[in-house]
Protein backbone atom coordinates (compact mmCIF):
# COMPACT_ATOMS: atom_id res chain seq x y z
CA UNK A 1 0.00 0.00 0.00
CA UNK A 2 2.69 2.33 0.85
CA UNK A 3 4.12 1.57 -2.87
CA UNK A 4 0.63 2.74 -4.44
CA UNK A 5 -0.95 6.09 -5.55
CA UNK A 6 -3.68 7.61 -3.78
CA UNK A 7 -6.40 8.23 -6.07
CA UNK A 8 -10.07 7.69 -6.63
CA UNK A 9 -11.97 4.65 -7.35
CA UNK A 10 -12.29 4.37 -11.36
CA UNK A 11 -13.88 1.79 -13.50
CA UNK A 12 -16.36 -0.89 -13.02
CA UNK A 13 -15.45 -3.44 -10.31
CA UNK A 14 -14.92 -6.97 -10.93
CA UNK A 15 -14.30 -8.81 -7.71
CA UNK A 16 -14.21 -7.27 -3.63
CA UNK A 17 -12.31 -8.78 -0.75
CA UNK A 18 -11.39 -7.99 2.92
CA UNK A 19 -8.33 -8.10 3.98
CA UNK A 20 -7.69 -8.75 7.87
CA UNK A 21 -4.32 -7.95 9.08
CA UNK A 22 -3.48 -8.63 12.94
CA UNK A 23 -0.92 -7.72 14.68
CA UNK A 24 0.02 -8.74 18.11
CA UNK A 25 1.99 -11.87 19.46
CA UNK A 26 0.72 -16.10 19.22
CA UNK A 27 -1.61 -15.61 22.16
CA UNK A 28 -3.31 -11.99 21.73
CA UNK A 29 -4.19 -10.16 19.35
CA UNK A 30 -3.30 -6.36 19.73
CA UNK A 31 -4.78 -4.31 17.09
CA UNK A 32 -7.03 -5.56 13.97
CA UNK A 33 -6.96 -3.47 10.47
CA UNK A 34 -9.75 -3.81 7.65
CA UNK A 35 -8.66 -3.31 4.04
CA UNK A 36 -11.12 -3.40 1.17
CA UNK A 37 -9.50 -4.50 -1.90
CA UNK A 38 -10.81 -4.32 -5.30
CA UNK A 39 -10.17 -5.62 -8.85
CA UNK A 40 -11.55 -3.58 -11.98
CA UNK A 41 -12.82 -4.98 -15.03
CA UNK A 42 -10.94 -2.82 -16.50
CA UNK A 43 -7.39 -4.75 -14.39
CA UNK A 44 -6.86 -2.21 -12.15
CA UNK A 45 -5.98 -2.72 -8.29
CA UNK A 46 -7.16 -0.23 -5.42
CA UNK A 47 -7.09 -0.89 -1.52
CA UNK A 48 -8.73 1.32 0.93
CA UNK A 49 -8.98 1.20 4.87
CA UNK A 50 -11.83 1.16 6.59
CA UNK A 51 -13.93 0.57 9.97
CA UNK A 52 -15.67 -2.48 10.28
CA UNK A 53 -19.30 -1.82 10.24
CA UNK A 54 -22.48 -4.26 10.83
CA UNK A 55 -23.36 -3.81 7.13
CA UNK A 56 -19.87 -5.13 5.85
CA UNK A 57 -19.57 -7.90 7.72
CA UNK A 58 -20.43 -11.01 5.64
CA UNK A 59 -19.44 -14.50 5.04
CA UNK A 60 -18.98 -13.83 1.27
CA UNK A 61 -19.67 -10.85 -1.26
CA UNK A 62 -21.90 -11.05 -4.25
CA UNK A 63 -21.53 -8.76 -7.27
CA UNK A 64 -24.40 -7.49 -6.47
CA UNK A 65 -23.37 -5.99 -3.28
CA UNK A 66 -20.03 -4.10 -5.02
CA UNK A 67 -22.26 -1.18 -5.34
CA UNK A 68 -24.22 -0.73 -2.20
CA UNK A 69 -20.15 -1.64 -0.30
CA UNK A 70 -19.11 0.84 -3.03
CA UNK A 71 -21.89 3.56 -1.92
CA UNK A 72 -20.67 2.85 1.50
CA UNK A 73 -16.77 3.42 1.39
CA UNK A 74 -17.26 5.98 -1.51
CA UNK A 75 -15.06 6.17 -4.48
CA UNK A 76 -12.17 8.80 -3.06
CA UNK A 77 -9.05 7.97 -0.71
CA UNK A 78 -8.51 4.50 -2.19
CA UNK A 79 -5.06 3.78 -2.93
CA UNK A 80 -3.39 2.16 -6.69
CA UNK A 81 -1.68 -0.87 -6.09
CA UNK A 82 -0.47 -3.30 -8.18
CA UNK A 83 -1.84 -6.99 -8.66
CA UNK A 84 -0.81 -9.30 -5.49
CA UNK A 85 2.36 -12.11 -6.21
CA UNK A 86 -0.71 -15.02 -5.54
């Protein structure tokens, strides 16, 4: 992320995922960030931080639900990255 170019959210997106990073030691968990990343259609990578909320928390995404998360986390602040290694 710190490699990318903060930007806004452009193009039609393809596929959403949240990314849980903890940090801490083996037996507790200190502090818990939530990143939203998103492929375009269009092959483009963004990643954006955000606050867990009731209305993101889900067992799996739909398509159909890329707009209303999109509506939710707004198309500014997200940040250009390029594809994972995976």
């Amino acid at each position: 992320m710190n490699k990318g170019t903060k930007t806004n959210l452009v193009g039609t997106v393809h596929s959403l995922s949240v990314w849980i990073v903890e940090y801490g030691t083996n037996e507790v968990v200190t502090q818990r960030k939530y990143l939203m990343y998103v492929q375009t259609k269009e092959g483009e990578h963004y990643i954006k931080p955000f606050d867990m909320k009731p209305a993101f928390d889900r067992d799996a995404y739909k398509q159909e639900d890329a707009e209303r998360l999109n509506a939710l986390l707004g198309k500014t602040d997200w940040v250009k990255v390029e594809p994972p290694p995976f």
